[in-house]
N, C-alpha and C. Protein backbone atom coordinates (compact mmCIF):
# COMPACT_ATOMS: atom_id res chain seq x y z
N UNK A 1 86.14 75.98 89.16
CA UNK A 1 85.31 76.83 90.00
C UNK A 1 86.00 78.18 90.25
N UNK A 2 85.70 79.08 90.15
CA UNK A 2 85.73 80.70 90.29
C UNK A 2 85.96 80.76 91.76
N UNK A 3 87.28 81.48 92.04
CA UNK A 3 87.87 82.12 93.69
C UNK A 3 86.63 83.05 93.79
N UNK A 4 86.07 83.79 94.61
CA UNK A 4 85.89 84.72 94.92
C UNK A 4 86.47 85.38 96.12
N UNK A 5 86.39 86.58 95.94
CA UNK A 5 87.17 87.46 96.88
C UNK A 5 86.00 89.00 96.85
N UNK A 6 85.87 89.29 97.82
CA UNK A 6 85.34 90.36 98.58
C UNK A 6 86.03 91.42 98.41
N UNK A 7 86.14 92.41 97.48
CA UNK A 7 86.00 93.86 96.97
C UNK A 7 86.22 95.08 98.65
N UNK A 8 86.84 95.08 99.50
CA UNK A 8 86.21 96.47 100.30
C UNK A 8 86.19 97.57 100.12
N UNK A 9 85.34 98.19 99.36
CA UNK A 9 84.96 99.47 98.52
C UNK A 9 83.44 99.58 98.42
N UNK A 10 83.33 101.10 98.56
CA UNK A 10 82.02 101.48 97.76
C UNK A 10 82.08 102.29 96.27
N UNK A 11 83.53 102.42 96.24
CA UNK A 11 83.89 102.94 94.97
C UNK A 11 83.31 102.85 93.91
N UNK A 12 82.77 102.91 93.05
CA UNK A 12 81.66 102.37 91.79
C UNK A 12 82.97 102.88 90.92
N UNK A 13 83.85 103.75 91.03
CA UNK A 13 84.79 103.81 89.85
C UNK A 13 85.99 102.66 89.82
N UNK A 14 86.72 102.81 91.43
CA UNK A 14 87.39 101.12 91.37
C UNK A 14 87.21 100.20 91.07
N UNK A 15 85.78 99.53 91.99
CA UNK A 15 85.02 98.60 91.48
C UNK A 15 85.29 98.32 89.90
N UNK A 16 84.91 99.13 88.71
CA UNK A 16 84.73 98.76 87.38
C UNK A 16 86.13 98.88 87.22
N UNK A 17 87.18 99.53 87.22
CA UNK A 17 88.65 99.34 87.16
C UNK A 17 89.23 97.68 87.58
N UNK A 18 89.13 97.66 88.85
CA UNK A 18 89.47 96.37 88.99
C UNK A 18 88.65 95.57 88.23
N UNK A 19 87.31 95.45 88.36
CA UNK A 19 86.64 94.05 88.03
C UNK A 19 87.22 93.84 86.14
N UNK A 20 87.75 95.21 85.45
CA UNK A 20 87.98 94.94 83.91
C UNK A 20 89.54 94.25 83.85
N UNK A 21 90.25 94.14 85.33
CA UNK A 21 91.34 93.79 85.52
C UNK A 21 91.45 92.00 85.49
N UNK A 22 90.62 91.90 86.13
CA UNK A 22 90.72 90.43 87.37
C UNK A 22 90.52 89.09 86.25
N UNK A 23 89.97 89.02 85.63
CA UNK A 23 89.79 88.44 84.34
C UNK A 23 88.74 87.11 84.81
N UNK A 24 88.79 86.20 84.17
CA UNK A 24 87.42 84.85 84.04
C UNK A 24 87.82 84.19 85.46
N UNK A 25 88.73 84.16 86.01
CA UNK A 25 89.20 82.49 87.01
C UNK A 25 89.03 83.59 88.52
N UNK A 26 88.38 84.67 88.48
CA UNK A 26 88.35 85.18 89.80
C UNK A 26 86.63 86.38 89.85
N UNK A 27 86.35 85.79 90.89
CA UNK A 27 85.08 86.84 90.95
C UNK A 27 84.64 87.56 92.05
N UNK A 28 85.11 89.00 91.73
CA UNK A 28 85.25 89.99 92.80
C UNK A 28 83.41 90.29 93.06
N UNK A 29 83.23 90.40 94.64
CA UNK A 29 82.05 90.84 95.41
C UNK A 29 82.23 92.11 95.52
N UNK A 30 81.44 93.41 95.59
CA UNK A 30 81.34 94.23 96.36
C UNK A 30 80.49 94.32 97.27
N UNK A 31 80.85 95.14 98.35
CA UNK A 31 80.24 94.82 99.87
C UNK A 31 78.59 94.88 99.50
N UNK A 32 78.46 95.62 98.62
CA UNK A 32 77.02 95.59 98.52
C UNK A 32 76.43 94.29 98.20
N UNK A 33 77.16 93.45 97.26
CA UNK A 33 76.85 91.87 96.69
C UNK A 33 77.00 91.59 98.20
N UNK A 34 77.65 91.24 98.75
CA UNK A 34 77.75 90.78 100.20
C UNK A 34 76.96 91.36 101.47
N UNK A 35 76.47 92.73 100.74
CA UNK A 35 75.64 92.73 102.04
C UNK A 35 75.79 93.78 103.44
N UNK A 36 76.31 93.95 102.92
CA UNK A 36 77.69 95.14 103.72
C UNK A 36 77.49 96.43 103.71
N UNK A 37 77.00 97.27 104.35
CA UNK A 37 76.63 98.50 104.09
C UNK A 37 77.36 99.20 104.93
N UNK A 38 78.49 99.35 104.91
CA UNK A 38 79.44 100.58 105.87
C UNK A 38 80.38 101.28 105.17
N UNK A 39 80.49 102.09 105.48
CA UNK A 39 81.58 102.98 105.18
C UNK A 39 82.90 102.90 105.85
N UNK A 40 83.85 102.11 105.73
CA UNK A 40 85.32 101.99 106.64
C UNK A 40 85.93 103.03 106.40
N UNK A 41 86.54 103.40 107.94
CA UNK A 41 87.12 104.80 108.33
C UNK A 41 88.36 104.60 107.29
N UNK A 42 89.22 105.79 107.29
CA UNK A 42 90.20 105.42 106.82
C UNK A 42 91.54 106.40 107.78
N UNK A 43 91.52 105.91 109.01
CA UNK A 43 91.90 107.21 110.15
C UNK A 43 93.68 106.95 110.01
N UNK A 44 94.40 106.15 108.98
CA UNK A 44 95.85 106.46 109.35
C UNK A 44 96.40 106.86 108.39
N UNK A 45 97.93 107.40 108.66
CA UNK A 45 99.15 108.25 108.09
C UNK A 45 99.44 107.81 106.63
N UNK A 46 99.32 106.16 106.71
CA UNK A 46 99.95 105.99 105.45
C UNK A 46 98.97 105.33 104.34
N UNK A 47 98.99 104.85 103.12
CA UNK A 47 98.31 104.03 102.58
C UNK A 47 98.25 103.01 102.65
N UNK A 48 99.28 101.96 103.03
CA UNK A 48 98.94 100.48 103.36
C UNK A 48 98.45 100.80 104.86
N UNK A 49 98.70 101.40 105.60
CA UNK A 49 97.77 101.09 106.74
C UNK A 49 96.23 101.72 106.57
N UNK A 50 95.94 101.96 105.57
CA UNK A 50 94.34 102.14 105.38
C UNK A 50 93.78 101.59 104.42
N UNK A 51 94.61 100.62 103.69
CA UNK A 51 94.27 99.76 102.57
C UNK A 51 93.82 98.48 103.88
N UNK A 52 95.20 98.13 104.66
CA UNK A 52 95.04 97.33 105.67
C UNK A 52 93.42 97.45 106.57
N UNK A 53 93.85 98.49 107.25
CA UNK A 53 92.08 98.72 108.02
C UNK A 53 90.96 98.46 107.26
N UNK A 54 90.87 98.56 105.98
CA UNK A 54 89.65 98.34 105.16
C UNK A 54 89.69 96.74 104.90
N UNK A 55 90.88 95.86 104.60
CA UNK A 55 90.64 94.55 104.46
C UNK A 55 90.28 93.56 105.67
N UNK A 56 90.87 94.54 106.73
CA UNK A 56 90.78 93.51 108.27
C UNK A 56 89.40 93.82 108.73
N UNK A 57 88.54 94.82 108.41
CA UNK A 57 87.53 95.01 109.01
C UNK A 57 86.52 94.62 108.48
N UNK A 58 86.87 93.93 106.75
CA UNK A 58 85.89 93.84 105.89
C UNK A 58 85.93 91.19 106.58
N UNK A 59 87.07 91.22 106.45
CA UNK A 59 87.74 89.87 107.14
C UNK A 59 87.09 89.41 108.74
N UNK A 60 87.36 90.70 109.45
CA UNK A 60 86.55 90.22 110.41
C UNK A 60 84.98 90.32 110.59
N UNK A 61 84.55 90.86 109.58
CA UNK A 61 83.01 90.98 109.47
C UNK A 61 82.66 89.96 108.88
N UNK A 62 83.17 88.85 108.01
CA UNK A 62 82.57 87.82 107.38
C UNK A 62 83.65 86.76 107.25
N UNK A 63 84.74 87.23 107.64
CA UNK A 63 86.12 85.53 107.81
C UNK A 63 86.19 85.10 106.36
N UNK A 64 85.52 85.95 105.39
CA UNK A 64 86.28 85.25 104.16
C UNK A 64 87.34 86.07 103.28
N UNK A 65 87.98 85.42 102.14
CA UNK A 65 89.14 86.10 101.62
C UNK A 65 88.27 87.14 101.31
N UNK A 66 89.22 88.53 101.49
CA UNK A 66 88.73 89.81 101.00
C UNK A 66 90.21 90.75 100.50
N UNK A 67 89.47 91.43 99.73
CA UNK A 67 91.17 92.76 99.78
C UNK A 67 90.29 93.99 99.88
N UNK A 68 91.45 94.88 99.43
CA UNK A 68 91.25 96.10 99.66
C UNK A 68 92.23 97.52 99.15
N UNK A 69 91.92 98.19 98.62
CA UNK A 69 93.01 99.46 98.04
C UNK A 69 93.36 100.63 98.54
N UNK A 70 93.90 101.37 98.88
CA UNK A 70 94.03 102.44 98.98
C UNK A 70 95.40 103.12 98.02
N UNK A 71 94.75 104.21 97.43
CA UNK A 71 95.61 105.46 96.38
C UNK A 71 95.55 106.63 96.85
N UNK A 72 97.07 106.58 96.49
CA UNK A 72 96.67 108.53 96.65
C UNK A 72 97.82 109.02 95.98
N UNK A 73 98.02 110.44 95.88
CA UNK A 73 98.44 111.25 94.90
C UNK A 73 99.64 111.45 95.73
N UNK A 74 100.81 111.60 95.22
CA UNK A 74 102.19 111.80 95.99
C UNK A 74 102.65 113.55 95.10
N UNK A 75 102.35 114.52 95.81
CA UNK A 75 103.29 115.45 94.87
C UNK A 75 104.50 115.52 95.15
N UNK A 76 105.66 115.81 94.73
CA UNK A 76 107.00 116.03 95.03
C UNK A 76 106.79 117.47 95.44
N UNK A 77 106.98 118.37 94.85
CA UNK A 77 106.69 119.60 95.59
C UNK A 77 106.01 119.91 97.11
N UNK A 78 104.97 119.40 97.02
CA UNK A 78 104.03 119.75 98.54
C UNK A 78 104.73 118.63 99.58
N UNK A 79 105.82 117.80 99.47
CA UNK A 79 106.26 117.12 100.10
C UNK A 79 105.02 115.31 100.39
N UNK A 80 105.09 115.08 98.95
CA UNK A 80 104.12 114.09 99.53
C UNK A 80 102.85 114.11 99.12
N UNK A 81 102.06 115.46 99.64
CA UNK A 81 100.76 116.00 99.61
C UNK A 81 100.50 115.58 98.43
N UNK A 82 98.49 115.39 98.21
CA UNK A 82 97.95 115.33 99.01
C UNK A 82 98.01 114.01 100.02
N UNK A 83 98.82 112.82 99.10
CA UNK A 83 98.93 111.39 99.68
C UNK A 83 97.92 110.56 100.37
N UNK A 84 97.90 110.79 101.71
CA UNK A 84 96.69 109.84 102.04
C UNK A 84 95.31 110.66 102.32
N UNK A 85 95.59 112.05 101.94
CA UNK A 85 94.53 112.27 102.05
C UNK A 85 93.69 113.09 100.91
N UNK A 86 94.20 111.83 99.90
CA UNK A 86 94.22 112.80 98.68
C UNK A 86 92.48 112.75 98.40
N UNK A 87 91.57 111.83 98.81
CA UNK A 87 90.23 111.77 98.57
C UNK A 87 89.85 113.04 99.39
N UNK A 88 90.15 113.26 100.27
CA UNK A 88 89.56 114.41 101.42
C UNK A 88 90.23 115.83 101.31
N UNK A 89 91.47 116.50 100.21
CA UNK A 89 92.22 116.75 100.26
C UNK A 89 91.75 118.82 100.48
N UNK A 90 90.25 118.67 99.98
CA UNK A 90 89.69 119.89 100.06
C UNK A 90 88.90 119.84 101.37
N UNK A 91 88.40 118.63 101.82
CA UNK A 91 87.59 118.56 102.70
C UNK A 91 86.79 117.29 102.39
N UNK A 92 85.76 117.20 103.69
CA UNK A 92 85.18 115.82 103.94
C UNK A 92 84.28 115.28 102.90
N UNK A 93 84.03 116.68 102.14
CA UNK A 93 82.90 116.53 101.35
C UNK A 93 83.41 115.34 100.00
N UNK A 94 84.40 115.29 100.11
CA UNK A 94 85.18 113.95 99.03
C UNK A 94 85.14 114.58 97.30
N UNK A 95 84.99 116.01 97.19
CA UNK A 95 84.81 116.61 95.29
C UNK A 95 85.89 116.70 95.03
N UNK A 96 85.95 115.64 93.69
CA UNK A 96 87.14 115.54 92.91
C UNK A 96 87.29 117.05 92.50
N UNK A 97 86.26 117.47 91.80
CA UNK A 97 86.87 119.15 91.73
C UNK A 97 87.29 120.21 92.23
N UNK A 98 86.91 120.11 93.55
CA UNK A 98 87.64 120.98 94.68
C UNK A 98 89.08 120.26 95.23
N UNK A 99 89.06 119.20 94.81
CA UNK A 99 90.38 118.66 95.11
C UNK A 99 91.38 118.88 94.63
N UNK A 100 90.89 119.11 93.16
CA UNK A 100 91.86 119.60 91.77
C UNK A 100 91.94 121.25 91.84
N UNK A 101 91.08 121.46 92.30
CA UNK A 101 91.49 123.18 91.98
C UNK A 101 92.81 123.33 93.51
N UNK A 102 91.98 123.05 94.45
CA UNK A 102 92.95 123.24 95.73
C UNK A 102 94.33 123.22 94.92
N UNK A 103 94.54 121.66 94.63
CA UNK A 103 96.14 121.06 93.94
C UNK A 103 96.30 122.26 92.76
N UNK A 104 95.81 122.44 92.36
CA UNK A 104 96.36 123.08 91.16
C UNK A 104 97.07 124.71 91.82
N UNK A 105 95.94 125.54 92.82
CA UNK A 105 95.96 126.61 93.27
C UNK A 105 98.09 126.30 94.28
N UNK A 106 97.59 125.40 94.71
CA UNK A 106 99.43 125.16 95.60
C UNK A 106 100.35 124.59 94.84
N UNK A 107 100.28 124.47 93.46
CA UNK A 107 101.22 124.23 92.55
C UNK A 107 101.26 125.45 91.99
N UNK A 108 100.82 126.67 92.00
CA UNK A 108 100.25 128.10 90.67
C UNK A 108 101.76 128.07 90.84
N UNK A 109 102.54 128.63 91.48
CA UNK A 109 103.73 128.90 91.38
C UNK A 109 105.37 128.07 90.96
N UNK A 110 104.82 126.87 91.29
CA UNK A 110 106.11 126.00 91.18
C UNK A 110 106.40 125.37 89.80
N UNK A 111 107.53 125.35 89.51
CA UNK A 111 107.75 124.35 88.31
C UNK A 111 108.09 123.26 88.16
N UNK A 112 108.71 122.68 89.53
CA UNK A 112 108.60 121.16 89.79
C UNK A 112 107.18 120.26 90.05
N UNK A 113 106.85 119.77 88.71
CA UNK A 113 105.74 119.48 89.10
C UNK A 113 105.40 118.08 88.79
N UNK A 114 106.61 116.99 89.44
CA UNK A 114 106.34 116.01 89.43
C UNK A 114 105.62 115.45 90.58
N UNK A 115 104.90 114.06 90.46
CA UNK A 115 104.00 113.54 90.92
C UNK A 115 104.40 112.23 90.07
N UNK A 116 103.36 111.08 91.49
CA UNK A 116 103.14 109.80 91.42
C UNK A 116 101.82 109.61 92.36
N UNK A 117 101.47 108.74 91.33
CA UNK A 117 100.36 107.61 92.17
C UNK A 117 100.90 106.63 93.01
N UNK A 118 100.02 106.60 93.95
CA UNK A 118 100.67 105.13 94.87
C UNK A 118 99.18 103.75 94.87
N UNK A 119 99.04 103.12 94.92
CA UNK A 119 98.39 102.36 95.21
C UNK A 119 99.17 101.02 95.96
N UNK A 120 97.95 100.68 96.95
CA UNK A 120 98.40 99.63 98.14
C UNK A 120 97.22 98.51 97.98
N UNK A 121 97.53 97.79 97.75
CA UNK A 121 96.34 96.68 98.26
C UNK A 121 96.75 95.65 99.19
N UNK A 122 95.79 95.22 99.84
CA UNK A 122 95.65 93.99 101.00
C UNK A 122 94.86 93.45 101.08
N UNK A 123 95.57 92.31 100.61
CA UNK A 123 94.54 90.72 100.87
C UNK A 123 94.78 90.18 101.46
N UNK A 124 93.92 89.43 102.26
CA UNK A 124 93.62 88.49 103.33
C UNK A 124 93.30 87.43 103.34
N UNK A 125 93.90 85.94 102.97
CA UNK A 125 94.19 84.65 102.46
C UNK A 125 94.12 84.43 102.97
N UNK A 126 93.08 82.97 103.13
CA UNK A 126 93.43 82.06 104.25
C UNK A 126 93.92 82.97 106.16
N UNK A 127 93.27 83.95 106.17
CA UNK A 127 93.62 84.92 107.19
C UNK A 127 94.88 85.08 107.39
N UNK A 128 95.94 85.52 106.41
CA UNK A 128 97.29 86.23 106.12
C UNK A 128 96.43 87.30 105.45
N UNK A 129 97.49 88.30 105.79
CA UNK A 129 97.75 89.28 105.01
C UNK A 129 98.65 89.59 103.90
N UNK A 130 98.40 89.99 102.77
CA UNK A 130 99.61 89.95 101.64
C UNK A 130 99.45 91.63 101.16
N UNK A 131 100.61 92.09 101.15
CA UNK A 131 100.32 93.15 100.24
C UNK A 131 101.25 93.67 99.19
N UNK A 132 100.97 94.41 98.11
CA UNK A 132 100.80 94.31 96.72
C UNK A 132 101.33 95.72 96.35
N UNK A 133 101.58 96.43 95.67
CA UNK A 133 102.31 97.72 95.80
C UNK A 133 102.38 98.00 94.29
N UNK A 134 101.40 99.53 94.06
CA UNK A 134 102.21 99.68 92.30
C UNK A 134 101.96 101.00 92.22
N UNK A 135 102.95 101.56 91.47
CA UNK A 135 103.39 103.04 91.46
C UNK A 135 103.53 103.82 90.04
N UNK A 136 103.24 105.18 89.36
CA UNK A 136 103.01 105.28 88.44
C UNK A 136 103.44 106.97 88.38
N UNK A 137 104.71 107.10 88.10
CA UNK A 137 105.41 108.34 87.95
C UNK A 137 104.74 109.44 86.78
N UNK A 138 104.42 110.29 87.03
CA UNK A 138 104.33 110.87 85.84
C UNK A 138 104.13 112.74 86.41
N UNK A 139 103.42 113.75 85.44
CA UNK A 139 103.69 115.49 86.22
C UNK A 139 102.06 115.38 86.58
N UNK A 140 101.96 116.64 87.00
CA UNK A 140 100.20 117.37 87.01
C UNK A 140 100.95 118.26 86.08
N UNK A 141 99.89 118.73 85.27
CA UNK A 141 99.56 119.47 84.20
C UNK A 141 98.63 121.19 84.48
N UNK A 142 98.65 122.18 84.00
CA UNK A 142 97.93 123.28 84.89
C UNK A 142 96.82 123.46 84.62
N UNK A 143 96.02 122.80 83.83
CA UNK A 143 94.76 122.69 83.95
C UNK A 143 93.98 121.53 83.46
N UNK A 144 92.43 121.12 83.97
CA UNK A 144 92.14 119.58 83.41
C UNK A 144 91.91 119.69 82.07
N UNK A 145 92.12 118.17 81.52
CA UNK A 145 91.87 118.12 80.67
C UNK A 145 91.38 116.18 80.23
N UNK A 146 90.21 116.56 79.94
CA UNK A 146 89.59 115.03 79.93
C UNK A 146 88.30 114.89 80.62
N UNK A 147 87.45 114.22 80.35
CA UNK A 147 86.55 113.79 81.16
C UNK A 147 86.28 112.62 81.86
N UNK A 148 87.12 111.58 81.76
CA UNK A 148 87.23 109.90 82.07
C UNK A 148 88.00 109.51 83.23
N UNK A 149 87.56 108.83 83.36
CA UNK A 149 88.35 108.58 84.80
C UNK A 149 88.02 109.10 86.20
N UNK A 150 88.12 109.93 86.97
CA UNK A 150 87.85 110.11 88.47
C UNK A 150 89.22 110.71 89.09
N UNK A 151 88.96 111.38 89.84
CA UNK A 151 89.61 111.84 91.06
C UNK A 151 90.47 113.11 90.41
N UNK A 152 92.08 112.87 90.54
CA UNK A 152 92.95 113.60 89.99
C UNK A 152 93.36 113.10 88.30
N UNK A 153 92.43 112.20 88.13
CA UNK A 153 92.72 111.61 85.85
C UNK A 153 92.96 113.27 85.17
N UNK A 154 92.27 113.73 85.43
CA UNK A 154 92.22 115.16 83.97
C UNK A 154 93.03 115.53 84.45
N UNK A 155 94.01 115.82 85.56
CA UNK A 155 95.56 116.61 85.51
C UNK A 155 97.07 115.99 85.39
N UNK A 156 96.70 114.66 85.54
CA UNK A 156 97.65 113.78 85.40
C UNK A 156 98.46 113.31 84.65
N UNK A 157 99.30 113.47 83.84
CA UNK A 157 100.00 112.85 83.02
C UNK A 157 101.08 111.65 83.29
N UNK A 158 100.95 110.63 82.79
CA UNK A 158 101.88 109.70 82.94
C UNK A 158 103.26 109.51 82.02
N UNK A 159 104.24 109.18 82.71
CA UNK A 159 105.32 108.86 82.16
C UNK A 159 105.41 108.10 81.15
N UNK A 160 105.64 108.41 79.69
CA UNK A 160 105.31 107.63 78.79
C UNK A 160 104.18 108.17 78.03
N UNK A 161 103.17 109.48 78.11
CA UNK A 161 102.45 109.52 77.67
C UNK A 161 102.41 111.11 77.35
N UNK A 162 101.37 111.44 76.47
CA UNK A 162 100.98 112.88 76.11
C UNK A 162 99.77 113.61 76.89
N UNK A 163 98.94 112.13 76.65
CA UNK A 163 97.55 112.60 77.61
C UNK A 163 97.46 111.79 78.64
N UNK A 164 96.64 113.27 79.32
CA UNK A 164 96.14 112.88 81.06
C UNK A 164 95.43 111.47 81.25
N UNK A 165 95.26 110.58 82.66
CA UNK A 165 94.32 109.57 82.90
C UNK A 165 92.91 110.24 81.96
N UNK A 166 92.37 111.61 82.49
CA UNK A 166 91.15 111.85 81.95
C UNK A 166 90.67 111.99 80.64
N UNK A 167 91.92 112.16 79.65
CA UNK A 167 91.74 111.68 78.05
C UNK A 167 91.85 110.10 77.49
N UNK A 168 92.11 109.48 78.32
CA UNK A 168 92.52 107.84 78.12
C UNK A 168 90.84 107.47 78.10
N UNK A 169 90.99 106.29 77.06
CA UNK A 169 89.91 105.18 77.94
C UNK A 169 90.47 104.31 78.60
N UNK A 170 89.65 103.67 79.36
CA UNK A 170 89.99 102.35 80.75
C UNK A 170 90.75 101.48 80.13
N UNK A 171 91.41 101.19 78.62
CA UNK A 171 92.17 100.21 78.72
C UNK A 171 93.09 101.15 78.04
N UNK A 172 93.51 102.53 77.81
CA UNK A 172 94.18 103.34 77.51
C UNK A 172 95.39 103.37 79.04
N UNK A 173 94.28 103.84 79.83
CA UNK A 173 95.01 104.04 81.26
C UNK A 173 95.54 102.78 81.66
N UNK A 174 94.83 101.38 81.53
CA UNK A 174 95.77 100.14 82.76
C UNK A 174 96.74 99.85 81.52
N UNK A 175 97.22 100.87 80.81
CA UNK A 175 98.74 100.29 80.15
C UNK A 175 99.86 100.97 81.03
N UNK A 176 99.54 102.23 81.97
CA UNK A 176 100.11 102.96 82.82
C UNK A 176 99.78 103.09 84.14
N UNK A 177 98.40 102.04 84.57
CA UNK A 177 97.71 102.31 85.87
C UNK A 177 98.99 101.76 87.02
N UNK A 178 98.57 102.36 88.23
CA UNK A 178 99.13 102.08 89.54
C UNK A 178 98.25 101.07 89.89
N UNK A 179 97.06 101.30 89.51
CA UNK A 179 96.23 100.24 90.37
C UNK A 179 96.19 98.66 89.63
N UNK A 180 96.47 98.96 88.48
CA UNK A 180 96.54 97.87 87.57
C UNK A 180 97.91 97.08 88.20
N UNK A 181 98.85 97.92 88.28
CA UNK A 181 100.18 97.29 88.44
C UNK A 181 100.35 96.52 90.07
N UNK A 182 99.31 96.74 90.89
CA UNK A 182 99.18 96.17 92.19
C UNK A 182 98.19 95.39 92.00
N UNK A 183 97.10 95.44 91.48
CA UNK A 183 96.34 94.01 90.76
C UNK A 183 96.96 93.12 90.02
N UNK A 184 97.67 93.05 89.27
CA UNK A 184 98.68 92.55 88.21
C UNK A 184 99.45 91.74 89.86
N UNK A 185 99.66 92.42 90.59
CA UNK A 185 100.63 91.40 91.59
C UNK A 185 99.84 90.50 92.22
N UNK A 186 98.46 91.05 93.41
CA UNK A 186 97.55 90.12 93.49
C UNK A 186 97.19 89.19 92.74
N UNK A 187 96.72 89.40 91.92
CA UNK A 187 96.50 87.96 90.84
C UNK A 187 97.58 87.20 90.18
N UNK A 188 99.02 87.58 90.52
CA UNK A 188 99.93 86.64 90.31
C UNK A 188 100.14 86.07 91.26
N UNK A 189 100.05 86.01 92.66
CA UNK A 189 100.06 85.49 93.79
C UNK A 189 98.59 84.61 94.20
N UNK A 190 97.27 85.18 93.64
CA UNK A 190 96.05 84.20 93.45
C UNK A 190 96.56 83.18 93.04
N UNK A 191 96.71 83.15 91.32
CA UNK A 191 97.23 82.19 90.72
C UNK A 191 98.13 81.11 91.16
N UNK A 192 99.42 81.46 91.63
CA UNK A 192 100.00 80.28 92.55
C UNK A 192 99.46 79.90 93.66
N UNK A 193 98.57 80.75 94.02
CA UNK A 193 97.58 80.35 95.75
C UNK A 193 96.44 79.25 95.46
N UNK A 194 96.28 79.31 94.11
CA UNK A 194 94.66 78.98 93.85
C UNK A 194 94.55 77.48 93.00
């Protein structure tokens, strides 16, 4: 019989990231399969505490196992930035392309232009919390290039690679994903749970 676990996202790009992750012995819901129509705030400093707020709120709305992600962009230069607020990083309006030009415009000058992804997830077992952690070094690049992927993919380059997330396809990128590499932990911890 198939675990299921509760997705907390409206993401339609995560969503298909993870679900190409999770493989046959697990079957991820999104809130919409469940029923769920909210938008969870995401009001704190760091990324596991807003990976956290999204799994506890999605847990106490229905008491069953659920997780939850939060990513964001770490520049070394901007100290961090945009990090947790890398979805909002132009404003509320959430455009990956105003997000990228902003980033690109406060990098015009610098030549340190390393960067990492962070990704956090939290799952909620048996009402524990577990969380999951995967990280993915690589520069921004000075202009996009690619069309695939979402968010900051077309400026991104990963360690190990030539081209950006946004020239990869989806199984190009989870040979270098952050998010892959914190799914990759969840489901090794399913597995002995399950």
């Amino acid at each position: 019989m198939k675990t299921t676990l509760i997705f907390a996202t409206n993401n339609k790009h995560k969503i298909y990231e993870v679900c190409s992750l999770v493989g046959e012995r697990f079957q991820v819901m999104t809130l919409n399969d469940a029923g769920i129509d909210i938008d969870i705030p995401e009001p704190h400093d760091t990324i596991q505490a807003n990976a956290s707020e999204k799994s506890r709120t999605i847990y106490q709305l229905t008491g069953k196992n659920c997780f939850a992600e939060d990513t964001g962009l770490e520049v070394h230069a901007l100290n961090g930035a945009p990090g947790v607020k890398s979805a909002r990083y132009a404003g509320e309006q959430k455009s990956f392309d105003e997000n990228i030009e902003k980033l690109l415009l406060e990098l015009k000058a610098i030549e340190d232009r390393s960067a990492q992804f962070k990704t956090v997830v939290s799952l909620i077992w048996n009402g524990q919390e577990h969380l999951f952690e995967g990280i993915t070094k690589g520069q921004i690049i000075v202009e996009k290039r690619g069309r695939n992927g979402f968010g900051y993919d077309p400026v991104f380059v990963p360690e190990g690679s030539e081209k950006t997330f946004g020239e990869m396809s989806l199984d190009q990128k989870n040979i270098f994903s952050h998010r892959r590499k914190a799914i990759d932990k969840l489901i090794g911890f399913l597995n002995v749970s399950t």
